[in-house]
C-alpha atoms as a PDB file:
ATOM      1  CA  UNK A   1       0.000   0.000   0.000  1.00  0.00           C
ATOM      2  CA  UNK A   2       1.209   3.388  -0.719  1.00  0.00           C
ATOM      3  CA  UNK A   3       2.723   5.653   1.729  1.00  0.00           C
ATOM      4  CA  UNK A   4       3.174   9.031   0.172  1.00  0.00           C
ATOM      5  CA  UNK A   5       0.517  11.578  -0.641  1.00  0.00           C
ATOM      6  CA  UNK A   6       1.291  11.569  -4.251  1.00  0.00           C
ATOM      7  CA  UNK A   7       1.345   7.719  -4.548  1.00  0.00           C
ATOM      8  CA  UNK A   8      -2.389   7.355  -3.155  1.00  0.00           C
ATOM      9  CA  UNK A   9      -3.382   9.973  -5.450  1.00  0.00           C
ATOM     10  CA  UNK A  10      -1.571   8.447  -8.323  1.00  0.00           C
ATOM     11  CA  UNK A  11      -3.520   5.114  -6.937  1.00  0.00           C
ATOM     12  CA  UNK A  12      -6.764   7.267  -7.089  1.00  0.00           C
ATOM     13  CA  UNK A  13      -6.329   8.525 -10.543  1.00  0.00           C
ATOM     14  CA  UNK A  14      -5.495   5.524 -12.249  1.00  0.00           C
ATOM     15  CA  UNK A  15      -8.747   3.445 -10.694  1.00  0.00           C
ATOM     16  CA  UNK A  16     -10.797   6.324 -12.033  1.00  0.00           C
ATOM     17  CA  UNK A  17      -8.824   5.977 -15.363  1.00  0.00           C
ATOM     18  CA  UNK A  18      -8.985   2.494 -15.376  1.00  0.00           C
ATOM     19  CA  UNK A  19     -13.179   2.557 -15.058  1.00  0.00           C
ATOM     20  CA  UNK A  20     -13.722   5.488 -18.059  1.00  0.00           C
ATOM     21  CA  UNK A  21     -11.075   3.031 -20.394  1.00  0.00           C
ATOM     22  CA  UNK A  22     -12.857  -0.277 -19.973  1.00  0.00           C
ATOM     23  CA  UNK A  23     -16.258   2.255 -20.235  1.00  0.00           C
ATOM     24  CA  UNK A  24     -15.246   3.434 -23.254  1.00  0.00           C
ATOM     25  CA  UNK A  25     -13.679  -0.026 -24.573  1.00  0.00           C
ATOM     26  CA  UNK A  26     -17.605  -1.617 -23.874  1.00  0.00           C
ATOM     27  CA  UNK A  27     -18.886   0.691 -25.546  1.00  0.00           C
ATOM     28  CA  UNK A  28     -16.793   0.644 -28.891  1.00  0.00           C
ATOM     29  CA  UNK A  29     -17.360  -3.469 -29.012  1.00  0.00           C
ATOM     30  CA  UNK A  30     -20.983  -2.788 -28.421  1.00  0.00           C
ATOM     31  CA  UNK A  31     -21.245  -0.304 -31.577  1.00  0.00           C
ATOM     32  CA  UNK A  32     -19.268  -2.756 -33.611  1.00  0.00           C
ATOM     33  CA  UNK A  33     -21.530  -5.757 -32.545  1.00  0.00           C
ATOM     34  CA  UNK A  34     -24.181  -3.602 -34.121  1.00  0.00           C
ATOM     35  CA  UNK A  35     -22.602  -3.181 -37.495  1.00  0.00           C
ATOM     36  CA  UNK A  36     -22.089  -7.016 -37.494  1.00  0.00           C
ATOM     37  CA  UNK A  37     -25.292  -7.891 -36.460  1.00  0.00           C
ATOM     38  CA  UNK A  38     -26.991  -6.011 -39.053  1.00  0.00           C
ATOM     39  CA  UNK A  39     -24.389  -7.541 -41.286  1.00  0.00           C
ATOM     40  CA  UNK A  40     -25.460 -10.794 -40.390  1.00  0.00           C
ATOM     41  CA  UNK A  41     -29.113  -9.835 -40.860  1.00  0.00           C
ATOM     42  CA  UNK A  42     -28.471  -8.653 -44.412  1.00  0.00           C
ATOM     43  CA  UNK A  43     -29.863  -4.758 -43.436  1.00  0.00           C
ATOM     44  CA  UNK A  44     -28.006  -2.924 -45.679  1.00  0.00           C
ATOM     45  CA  UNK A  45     -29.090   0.375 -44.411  1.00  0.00           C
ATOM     46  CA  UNK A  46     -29.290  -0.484 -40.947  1.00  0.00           C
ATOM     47  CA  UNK A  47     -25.526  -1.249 -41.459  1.00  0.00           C
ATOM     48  CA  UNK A  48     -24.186   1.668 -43.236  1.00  0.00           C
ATOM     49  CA  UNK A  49     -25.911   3.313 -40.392  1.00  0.00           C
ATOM     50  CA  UNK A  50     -24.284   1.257 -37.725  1.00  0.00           C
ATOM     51  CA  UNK A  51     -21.128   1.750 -39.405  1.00  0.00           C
ATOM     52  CA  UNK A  52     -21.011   5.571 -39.577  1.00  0.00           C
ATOM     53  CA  UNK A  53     -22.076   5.170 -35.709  1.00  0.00           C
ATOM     54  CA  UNK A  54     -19.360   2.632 -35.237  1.00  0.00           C
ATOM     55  CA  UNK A  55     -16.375   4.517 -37.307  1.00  0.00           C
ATOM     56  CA  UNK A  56     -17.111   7.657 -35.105  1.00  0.00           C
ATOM     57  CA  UNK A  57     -16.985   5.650 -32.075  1.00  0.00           C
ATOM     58  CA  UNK A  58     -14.198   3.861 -32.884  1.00  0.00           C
ATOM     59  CA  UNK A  59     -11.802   7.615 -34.040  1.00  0.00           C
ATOM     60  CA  UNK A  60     -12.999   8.646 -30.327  1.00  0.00           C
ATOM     61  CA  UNK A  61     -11.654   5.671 -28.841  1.00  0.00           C
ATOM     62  CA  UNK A  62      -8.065   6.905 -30.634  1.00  0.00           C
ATOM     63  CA  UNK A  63      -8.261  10.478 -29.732  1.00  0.00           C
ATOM     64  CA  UNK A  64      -8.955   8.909 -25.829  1.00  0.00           C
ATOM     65  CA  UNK A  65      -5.894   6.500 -25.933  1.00  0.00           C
ATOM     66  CA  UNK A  66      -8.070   3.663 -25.695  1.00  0.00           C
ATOM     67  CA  UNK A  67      -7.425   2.101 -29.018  1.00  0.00           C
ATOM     68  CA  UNK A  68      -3.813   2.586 -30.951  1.00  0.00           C
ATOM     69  CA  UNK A  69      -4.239   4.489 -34.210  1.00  0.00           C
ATOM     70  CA  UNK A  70      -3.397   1.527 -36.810  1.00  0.00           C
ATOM     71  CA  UNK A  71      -5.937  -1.004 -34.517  1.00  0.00           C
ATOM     72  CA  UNK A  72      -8.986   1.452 -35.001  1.00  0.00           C
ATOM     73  CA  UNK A  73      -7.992   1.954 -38.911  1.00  0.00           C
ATOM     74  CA  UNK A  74      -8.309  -2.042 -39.720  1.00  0.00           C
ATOM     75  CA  UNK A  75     -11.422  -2.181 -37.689  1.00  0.00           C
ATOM     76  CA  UNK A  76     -12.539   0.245 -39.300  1.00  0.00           C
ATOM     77  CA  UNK A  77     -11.340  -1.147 -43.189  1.00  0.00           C
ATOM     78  CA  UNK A  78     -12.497  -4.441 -42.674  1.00  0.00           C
ATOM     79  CA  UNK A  79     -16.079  -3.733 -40.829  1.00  0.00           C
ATOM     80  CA  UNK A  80     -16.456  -1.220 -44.414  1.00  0.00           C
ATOM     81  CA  UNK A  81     -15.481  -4.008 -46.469  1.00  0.00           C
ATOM     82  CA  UNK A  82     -17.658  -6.417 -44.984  1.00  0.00           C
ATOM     83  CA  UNK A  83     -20.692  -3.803 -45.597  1.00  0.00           C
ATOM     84  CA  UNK A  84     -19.953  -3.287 -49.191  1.00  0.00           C
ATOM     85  CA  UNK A  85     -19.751  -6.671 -49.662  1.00  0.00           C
ATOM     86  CA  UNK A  86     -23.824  -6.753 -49.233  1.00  0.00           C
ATOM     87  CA  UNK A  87     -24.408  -4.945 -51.432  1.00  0.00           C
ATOM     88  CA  UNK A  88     -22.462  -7.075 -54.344  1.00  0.00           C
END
């Protein structure tokens, strides 16, 4: 257990950190879950919609620190490649 002032509010910070990350995380994986399941449904304009939803979502995750830049850009290509391929 920490001693110093600093240390327990270091400990403080990073629990409260820690929460809004795996907060933010949920939520990303819940608005890609959406773009898949309307995928697997077929909806093609459910899932364009899910995917603008889900793209946004996922660039807020980067600007957060919760995602690295190039992880959030595949996501992103292959979720949009999956949605175009409906339409074919």
């Amino acid at each position: 257990m920490a001693h110093h002032k600093s240390a327990i509010k270091r400990i403080r910070q990073t629990e409260t950190r820690t929460e809004r990350n795996r907060a933010r995380r949920s939520r990303i994986r819940t608005f890609v879950k959406k773009v898949e399941t309307a995928i697997t449904a077929g909806d093609q304009t459910q899932a364009n919609e899910a995917l603008r939803l889900a793209q946004s979502e996922l660039a807020q995750g980067v600007v957060k620190g919760v995602l690295k830049k190039n992880t959030a850009s595949r996501k992103m290509s292959r979720l949009n490649a999956r949605v175009k391929a409906l339409s074919a």
